[in-house]
Protein backbone atom coordinates (compact mmCIF):
# COMPACT_ATOMS: atom_id res chain seq x y z
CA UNK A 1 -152.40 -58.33 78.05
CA UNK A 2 -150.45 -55.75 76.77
CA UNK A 3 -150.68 -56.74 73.33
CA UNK A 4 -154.42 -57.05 73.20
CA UNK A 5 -154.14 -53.65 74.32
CA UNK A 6 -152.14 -52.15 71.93
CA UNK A 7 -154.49 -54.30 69.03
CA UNK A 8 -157.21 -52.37 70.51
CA UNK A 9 -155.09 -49.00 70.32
CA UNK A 10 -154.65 -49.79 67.06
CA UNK A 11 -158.41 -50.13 66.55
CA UNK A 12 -159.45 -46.71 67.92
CA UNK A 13 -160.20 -47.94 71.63
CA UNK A 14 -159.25 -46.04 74.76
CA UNK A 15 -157.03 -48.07 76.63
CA UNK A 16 -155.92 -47.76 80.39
CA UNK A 17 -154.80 -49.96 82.94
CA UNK A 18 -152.12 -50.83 86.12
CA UNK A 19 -148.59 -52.83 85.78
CA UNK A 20 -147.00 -53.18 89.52
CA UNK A 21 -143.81 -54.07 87.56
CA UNK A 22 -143.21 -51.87 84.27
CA UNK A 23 -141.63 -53.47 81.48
CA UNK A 24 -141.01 -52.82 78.34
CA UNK A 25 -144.26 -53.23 76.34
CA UNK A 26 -146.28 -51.21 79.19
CA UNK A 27 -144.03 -48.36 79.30
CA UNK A 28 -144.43 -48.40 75.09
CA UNK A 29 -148.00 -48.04 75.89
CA UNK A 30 -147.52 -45.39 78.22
CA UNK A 31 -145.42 -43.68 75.23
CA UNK A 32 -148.30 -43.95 72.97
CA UNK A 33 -150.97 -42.07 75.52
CA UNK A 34 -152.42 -45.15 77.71
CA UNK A 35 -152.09 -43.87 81.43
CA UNK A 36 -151.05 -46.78 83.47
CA UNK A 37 -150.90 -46.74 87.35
CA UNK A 38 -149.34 -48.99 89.56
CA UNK A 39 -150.85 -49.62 92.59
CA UNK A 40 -154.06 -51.52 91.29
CA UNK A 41 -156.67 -49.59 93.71
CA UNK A 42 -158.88 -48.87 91.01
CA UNK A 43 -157.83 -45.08 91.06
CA UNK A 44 -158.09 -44.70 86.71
CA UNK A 45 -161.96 -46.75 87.39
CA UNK A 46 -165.12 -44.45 86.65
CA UNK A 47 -168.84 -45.16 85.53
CA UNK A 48 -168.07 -44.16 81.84
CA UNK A 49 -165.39 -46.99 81.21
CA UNK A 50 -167.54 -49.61 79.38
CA UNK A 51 -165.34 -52.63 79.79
CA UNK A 52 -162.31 -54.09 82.85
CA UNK A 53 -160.15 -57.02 80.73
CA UNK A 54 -158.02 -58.98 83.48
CA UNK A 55 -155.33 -61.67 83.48
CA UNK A 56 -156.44 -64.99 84.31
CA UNK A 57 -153.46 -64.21 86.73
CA UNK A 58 -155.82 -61.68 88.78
CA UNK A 59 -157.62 -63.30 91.37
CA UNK A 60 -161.09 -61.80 92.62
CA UNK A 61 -159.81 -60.72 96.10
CA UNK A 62 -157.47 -58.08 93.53
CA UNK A 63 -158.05 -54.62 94.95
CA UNK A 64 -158.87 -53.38 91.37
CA UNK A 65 -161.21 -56.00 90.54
CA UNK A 66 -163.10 -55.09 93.27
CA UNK A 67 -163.26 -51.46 92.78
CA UNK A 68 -164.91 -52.46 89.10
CA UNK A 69 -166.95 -54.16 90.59
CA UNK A 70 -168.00 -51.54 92.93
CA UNK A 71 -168.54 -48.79 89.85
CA UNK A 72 -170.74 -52.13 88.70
CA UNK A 73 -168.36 -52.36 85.51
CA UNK A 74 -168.68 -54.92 82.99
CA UNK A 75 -165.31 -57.10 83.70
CA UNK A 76 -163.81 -59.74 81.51
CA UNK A 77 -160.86 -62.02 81.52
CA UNK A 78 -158.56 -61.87 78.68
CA UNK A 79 -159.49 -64.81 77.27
CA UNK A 80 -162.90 -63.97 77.08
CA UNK A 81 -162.46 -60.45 74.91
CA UNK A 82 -159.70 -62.61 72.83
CA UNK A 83 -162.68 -64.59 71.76
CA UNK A 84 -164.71 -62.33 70.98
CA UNK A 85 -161.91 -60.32 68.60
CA UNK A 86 -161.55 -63.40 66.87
CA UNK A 87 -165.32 -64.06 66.13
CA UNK A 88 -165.53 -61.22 64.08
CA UNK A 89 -161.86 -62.41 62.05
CA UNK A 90 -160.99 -65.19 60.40
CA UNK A 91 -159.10 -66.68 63.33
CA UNK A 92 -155.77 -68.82 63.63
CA UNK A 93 -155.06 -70.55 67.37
CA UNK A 94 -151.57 -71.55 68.06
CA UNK A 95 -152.29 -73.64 71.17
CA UNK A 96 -149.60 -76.03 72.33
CA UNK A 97 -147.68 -76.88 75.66
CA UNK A 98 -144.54 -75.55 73.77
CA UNK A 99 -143.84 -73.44 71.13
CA UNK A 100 -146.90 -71.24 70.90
CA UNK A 101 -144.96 -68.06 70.78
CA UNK A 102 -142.36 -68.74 68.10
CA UNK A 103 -144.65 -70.47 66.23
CA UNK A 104 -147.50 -67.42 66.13
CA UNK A 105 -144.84 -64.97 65.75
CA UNK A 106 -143.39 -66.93 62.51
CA UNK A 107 -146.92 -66.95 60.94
CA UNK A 108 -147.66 -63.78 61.23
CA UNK A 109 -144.28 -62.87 60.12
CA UNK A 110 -144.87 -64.28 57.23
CA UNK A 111 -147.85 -63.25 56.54
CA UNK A 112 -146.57 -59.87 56.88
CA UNK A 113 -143.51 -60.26 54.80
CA UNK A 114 -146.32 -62.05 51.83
CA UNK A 115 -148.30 -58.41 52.23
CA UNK A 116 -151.50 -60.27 53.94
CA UNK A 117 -151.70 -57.53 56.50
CA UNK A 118 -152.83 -59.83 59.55
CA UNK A 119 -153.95 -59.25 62.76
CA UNK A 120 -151.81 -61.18 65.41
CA UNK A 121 -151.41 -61.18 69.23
CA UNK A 122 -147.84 -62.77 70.29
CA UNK A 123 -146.97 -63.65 73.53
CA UNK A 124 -143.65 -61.53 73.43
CA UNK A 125 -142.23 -58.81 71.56
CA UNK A 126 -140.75 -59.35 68.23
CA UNK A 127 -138.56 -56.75 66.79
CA UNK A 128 -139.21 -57.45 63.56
CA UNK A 129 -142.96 -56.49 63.59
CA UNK A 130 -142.14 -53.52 66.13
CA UNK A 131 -143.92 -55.40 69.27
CA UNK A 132 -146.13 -58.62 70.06
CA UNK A 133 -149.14 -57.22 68.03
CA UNK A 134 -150.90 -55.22 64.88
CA UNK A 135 -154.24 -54.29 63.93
CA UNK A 136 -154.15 -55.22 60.35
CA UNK A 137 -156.32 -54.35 57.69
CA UNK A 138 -157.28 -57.97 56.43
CA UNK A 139 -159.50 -60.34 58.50
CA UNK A 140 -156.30 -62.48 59.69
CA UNK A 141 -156.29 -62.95 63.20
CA UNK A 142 -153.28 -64.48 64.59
CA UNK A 143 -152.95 -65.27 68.07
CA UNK A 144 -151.45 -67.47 70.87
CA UNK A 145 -154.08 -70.02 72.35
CA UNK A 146 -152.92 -70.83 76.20
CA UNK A 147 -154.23 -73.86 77.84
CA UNK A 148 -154.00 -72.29 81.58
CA UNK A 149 -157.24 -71.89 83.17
CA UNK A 150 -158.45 -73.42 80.10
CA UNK A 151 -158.30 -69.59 78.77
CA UNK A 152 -158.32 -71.09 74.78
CA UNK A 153 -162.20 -72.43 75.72
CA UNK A 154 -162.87 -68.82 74.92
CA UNK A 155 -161.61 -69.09 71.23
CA UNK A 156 -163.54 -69.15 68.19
CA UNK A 157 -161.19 -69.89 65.41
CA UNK A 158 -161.19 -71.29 62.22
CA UNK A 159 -157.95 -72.97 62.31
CA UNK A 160 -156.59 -74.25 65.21
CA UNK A 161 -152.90 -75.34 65.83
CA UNK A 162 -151.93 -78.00 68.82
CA UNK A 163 -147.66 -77.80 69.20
CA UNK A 164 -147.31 -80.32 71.50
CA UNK A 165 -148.96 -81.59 74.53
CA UNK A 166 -147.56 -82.18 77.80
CA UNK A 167 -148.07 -81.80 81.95
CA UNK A 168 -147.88 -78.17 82.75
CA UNK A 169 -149.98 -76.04 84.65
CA UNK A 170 -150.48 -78.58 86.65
CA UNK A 171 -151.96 -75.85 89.58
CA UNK A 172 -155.00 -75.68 87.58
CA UNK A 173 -155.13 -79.25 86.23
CA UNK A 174 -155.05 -82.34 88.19
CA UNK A 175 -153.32 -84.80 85.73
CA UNK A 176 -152.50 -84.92 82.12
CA UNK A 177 -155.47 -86.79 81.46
CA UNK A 178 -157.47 -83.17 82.35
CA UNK A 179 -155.30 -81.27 80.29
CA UNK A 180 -156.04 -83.89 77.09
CA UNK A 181 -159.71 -82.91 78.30
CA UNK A 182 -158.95 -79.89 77.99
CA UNK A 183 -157.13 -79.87 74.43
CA UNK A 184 -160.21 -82.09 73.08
CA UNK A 185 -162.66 -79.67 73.91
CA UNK A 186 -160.40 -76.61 72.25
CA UNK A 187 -160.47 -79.25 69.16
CA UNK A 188 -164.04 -79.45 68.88
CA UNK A 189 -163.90 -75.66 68.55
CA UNK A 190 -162.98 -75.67 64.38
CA UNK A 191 -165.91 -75.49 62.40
CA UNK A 192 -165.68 -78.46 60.06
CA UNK A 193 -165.18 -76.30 57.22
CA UNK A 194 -161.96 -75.00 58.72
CA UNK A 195 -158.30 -76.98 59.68
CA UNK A 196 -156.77 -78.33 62.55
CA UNK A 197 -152.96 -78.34 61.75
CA UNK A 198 -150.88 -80.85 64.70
CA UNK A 199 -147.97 -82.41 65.63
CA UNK A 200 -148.32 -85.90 64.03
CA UNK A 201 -146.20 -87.88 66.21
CA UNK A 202 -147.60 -86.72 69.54
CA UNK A 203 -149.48 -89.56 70.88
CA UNK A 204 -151.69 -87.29 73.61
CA UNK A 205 -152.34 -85.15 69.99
CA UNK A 206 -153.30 -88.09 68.17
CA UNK A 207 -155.80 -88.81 71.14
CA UNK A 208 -157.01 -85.30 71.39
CA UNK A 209 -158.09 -84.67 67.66
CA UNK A 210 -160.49 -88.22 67.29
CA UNK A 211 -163.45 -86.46 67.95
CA UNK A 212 -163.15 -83.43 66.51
CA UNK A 213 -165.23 -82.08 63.37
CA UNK A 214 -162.62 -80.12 61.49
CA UNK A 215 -160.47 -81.98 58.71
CA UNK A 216 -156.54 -82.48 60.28
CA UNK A 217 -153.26 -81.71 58.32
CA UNK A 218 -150.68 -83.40 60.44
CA UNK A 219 -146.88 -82.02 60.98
CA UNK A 220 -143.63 -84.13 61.48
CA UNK A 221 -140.08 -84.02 60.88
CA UNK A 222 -138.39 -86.73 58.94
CA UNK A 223 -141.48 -88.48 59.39
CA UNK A 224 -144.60 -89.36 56.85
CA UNK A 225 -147.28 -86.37 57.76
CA UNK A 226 -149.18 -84.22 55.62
CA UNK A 227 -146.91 -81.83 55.96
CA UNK A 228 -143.34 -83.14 56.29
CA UNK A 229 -139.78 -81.38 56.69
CA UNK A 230 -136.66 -83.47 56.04
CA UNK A 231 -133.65 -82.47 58.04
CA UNK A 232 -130.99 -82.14 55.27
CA UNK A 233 -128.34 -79.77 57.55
CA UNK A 234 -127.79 -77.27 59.57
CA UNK A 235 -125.57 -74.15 59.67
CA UNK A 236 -123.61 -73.42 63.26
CA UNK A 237 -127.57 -74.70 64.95
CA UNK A 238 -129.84 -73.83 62.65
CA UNK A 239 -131.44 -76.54 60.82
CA UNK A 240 -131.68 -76.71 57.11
CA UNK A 241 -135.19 -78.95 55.37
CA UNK A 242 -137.11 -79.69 52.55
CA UNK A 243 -140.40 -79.26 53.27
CA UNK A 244 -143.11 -81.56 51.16
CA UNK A 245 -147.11 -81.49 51.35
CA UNK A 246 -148.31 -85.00 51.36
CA UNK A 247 -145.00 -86.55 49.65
CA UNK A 248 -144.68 -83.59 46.93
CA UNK A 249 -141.79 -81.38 47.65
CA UNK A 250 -142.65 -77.68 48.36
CA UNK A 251 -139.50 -75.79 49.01
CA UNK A 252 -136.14 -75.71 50.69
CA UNK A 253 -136.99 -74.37 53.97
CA UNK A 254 -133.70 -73.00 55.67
CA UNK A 255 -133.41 -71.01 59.31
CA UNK A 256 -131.98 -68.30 60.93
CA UNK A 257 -132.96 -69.02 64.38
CA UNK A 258 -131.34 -72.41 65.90
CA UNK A 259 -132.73 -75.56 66.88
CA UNK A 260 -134.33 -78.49 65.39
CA UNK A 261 -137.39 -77.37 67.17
CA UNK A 262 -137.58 -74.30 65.30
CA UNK A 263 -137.44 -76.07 62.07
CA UNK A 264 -140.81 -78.19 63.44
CA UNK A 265 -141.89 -74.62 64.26
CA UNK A 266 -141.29 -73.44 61.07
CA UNK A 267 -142.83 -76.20 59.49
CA UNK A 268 -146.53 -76.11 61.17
CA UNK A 269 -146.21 -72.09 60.41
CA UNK A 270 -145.91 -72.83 56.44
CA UNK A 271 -148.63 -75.04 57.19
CA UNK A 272 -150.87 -72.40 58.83
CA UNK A 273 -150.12 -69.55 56.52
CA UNK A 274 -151.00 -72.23 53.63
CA UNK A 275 -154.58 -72.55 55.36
CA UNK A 276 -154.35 -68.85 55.28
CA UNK A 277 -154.19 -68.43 51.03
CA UNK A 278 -150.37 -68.11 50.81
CA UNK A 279 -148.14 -69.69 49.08
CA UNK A 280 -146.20 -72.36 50.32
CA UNK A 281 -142.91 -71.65 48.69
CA UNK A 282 -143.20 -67.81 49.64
CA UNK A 283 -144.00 -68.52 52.73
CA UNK A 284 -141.02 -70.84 53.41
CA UNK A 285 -138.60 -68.36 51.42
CA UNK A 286 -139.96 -65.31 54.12
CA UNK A 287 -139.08 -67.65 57.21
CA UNK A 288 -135.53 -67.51 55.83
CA UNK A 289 -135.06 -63.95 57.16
CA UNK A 290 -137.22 -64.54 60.85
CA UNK A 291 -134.87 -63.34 63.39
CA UNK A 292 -137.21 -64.96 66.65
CA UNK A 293 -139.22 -63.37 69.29
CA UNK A 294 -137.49 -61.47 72.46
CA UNK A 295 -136.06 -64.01 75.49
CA UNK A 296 -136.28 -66.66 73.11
CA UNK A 297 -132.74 -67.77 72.90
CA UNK A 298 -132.30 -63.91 72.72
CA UNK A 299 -128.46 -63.34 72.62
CA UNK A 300 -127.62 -59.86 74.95
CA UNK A 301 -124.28 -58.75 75.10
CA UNK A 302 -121.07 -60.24 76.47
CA UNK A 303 -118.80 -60.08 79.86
CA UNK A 304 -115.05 -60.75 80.11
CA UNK A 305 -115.67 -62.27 76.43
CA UNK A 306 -118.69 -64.55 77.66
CA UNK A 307 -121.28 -64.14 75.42
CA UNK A 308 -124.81 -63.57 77.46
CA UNK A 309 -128.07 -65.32 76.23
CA UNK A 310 -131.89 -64.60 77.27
CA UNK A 311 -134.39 -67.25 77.18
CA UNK A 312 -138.06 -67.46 78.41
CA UNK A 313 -137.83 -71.08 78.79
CA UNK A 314 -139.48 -72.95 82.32
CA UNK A 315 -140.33 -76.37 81.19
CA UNK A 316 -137.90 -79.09 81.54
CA UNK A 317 -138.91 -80.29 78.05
CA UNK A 318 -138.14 -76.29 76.73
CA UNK A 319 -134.81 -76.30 78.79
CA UNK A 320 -133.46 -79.12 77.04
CA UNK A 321 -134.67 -77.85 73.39
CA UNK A 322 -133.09 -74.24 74.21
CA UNK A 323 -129.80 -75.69 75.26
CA UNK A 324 -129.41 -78.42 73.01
CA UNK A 325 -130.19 -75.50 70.09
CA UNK A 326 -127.73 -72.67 71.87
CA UNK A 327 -124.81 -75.92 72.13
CA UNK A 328 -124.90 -76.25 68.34
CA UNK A 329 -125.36 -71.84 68.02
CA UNK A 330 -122.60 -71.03 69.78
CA UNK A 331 -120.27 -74.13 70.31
CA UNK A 332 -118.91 -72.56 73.91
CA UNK A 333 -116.31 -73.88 75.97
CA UNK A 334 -118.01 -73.78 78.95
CA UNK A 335 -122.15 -73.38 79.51
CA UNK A 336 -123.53 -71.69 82.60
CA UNK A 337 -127.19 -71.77 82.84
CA UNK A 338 -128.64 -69.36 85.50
CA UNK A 339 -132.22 -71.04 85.54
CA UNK A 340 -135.20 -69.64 87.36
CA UNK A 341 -137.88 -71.83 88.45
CA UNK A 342 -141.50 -70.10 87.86
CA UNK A 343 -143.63 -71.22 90.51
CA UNK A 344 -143.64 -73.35 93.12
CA UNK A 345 -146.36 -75.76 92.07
CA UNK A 346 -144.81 -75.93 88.64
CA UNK A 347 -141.01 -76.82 90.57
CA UNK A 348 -143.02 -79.70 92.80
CA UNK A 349 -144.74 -81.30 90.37
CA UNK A 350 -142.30 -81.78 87.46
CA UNK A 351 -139.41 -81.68 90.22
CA UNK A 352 -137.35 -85.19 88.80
CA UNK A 353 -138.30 -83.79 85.14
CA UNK A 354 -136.20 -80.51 85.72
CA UNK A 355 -133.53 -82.13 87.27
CA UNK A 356 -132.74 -83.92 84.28
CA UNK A 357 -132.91 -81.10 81.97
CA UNK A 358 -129.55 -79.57 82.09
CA UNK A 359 -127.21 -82.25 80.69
CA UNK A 360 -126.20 -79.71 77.97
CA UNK A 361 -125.04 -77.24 80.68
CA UNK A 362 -121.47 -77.23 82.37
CA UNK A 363 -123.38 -75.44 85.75
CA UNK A 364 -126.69 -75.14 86.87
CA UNK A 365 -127.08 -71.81 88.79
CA UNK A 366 -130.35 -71.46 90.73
CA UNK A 367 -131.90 -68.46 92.68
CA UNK A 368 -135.26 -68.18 94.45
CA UNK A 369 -138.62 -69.88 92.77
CA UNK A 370 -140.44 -66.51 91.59
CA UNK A 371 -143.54 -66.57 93.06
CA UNK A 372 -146.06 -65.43 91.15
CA UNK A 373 -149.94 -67.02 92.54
CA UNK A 374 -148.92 -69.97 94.16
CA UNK A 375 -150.40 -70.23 97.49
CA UNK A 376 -148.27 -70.00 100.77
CA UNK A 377 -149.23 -73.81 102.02
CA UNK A 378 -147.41 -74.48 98.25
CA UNK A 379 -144.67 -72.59 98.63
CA UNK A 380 -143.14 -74.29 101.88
CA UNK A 381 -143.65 -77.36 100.02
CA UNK A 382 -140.63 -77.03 97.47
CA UNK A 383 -137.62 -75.05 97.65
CA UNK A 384 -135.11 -73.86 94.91
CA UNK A 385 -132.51 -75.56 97.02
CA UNK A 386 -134.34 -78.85 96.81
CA UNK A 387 -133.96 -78.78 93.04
CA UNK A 388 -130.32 -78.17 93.28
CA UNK A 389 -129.86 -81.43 95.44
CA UNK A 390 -131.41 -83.12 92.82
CA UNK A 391 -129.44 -82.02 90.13
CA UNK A 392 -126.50 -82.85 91.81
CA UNK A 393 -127.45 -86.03 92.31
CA UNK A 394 -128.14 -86.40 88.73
CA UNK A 395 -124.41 -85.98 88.54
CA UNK A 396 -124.03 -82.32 87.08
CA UNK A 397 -122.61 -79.13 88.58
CA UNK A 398 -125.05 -77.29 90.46
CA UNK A 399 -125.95 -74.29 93.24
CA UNK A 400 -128.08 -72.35 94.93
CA UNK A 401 -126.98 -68.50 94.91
CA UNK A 402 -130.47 -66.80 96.62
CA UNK A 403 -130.10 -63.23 95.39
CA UNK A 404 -129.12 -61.64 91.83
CA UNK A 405 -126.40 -59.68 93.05
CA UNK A 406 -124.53 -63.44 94.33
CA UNK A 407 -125.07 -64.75 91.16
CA UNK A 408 -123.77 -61.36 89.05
CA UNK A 409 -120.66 -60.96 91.44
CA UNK A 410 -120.12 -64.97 90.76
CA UNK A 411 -120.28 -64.98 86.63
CA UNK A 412 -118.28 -61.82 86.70
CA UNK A 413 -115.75 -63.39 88.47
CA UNK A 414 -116.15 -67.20 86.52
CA UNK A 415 -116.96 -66.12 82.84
CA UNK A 416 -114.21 -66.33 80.90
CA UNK A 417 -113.85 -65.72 76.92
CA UNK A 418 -115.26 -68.50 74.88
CA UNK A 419 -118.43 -69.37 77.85
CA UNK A 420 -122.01 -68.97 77.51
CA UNK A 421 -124.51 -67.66 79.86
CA UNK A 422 -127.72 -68.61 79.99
CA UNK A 423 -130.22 -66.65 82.09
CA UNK A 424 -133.70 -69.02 81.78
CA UNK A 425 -137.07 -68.90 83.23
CA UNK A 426 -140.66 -66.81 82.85
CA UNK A 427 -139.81 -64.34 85.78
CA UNK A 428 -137.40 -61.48 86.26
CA UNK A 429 -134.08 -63.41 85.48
CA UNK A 430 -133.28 -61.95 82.51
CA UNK A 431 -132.03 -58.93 85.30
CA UNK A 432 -129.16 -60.65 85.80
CA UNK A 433 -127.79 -60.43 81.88
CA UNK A 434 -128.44 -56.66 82.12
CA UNK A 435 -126.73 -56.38 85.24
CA UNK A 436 -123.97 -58.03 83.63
CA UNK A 437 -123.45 -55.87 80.57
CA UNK A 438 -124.17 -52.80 82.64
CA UNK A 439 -121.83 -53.35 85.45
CA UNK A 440 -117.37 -53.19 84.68
């Protein structure tokens, strides 16, 4: 939300709106003239405001929605005016169960770096392009395509991306089989004059793109695909390739972010800014100097030598990537991960998933699920301590600590010089780290 604000900022628009919990990117908005309230009553509504954007997040008993609703206000869900942007551009999707954020991010870093001047909505900040999105002068549109509420229906782009595909969200889908559904239909989006760019050894991919009209450029490490990236090394975690376009060798492609992950990343984001009218080679040589996106494997500050690391990551399949990645970074004697579970539907349904996630960690620390729109009937159904029983019984170190201040006063007291903490998850954990460098 707050970086399709700040695109339309960019673009002239008078932009308000309510935050309950500031962060950073809404109090940078505030800094730049958008008033922002906090209670969501509605009190910044009038007649004269042609257009309400809401998260799919925002349910329609929301006080605020209902007060637009009351001035009769045209009201949209972010998805919706996404769309639209993108009509008018020449539009690139990231969509993906994983990824989607690195991934944009590195394109339109590129991109950047190439002097294409894109357009580009990430789903984070990323210091390097001084936030999470631009208003650029060229008709590149760049921007994240989430599968939740089947938000990316809304998209009109010319070439579409698919990461990965996996069970998630599983509070607004029924089984994978839906989401699949779901992904086939955001296929059938690309014009068959533009690209669909995938993950070509994804079998739920390979079942998603049959039907659709658009030609495909499959992605793959060490593995035939039309574009392929051949793991050659890697330098204290991140991963060094050459990167060939159907068998011809492009360009060494070599990382400054870790994980072999991020090389795949990398890989489908040469790809895209390809489809885009780069070069190839220039685009590789640009991803050289790509420094990531904030709470991705964002490294904080240390304690009693520990050195403290930030990461968005609350999918068991992303948990294992991240620490796998910040194993081979940072080598540590000992790994703490403090790991937030987001949601409670999300903890019940991939609950024997999670608890096999953490081999690469020396201690599991878990507080409360953060509840975010889960309904009460869910939350009594799945507790945070139920996840730590079945950690434990998948033979690691693990416990249940309910409240930040336990956990602080407990790594304070345990980190020693040489560990790692890991604070992980899509809610408010990444508290903890500051409270850590902040408190002596």
């Amino acid at each position: 939300m707050c970086g399709l604000a700040r695109m339309l900022l960019d673009s002239g628009a008078i932009v308000s709106g309510s935050e309950p919990r500031p962060n950073a990117a809404s109090l940078e908005l505030g800094r730049r003239g958008v008033r922002i309230s906090r209670d969501q009553s509605g009190a910044l509504l009038s007649r004269d405001i042609d257009l309400v954007v809401r998260t799919a997040a925002i349910g329609d008993s929301n006080a605020e929605l209902q007060a637009a609703r009351a001035h009769q206000l045209k009201n949209v869900k972010y998805a919706e005016l996404l769309g639209q942007v993108m009509q008018e551009r020449f539009g690139v999707a990231v969509a993906g169960t994983h990824g989607k954020s690195t991934t944009t991010a590195m394109i339109a870093f590129a991109l950047t770096r190439l002097g294409m001047d894109p357009s580009f909505v990430v789903g984070g900040t990323v210091p390097q392009l001084d936030g999470g999105s631009h208003s650029g002068k060229s008709r590149l549109f760049i921007a994240e395509a989430c599968e939740f509420d089947r938000s990316f229906h809304h998209l009109r782009p010319q070439i579409a991306i698919i990461t990965n595909i996996e069970e998630d969200h599983l509070d607004c889908y029924r089984n994978i089989d839906e989401i699949v559904d779901a992904f086939r239909w955001f296929s059938r989006l690309v014009p068959s004059d533009g690209a669909l760019i995938v993950n070509g050894i994804d079998e739920r991919v390979a079942e998603v793109i049959c039907a659709a009209e658009a030609p495909v450029q499959t992605v793959a490490l060490n593995q035939d695909a039309t574009w392929q990236t051949k793991i050659v090394g890697a330098d204290r975690g991140c991963y060094i390739g050459r990167l060939y376009y159907e068998g011809a060798f492009v360009s060494e492609l070599r990382l400054s972010v870790a994980g072999e992950h991020n090389l795949y990343n990398a890989t489908v984001a040469v790809a895209a800014c390809v489809a885009c009218g780069a070069d190839p080679a220039a685009a590789a040589k640009a991803l050289h100097d790509f420094s990531g996106v904030d709470r991705r494997m964002t490294e904080v500050g240390k304690r009693n030598g520990a050195t403290i690391v930030d990461d968005y990551g609350h999918h068991p399949t992303e948990i294992r990537a991240t620490l796998a990645a910040l194993r081979g970074r940072y080598q540590p004697r000992r790994l703490f991960c403090v790991f937030q579970p987001h949601q409670h539907s999300r903890t019940r349904f991939l609950l024997e998933d999670f608890a096999s996630s953490f081999a690469a960690a020396d201690e599991v620390i878990v507080p409360e699920i953060y509840f975010v729109r889960d309904s009460e009937a869910e939350r009594g159904r799945v507790s945070a301590i139920d996840l730590v029983d079945r950690i434990v019984q998948n033979g690691q170190r693990a416990r249940h600590l309910s409240h930040f201040d336990q956990i602080a006063s407990y790594l304070k007291a345990a980190a020693e010089p040489g560990d790692l903490i890991v604070t992980m998850g899509a809610g408010n954990v990444w508290e903890i780290g500051q409270r850590l460098i902040a408190e002596r």
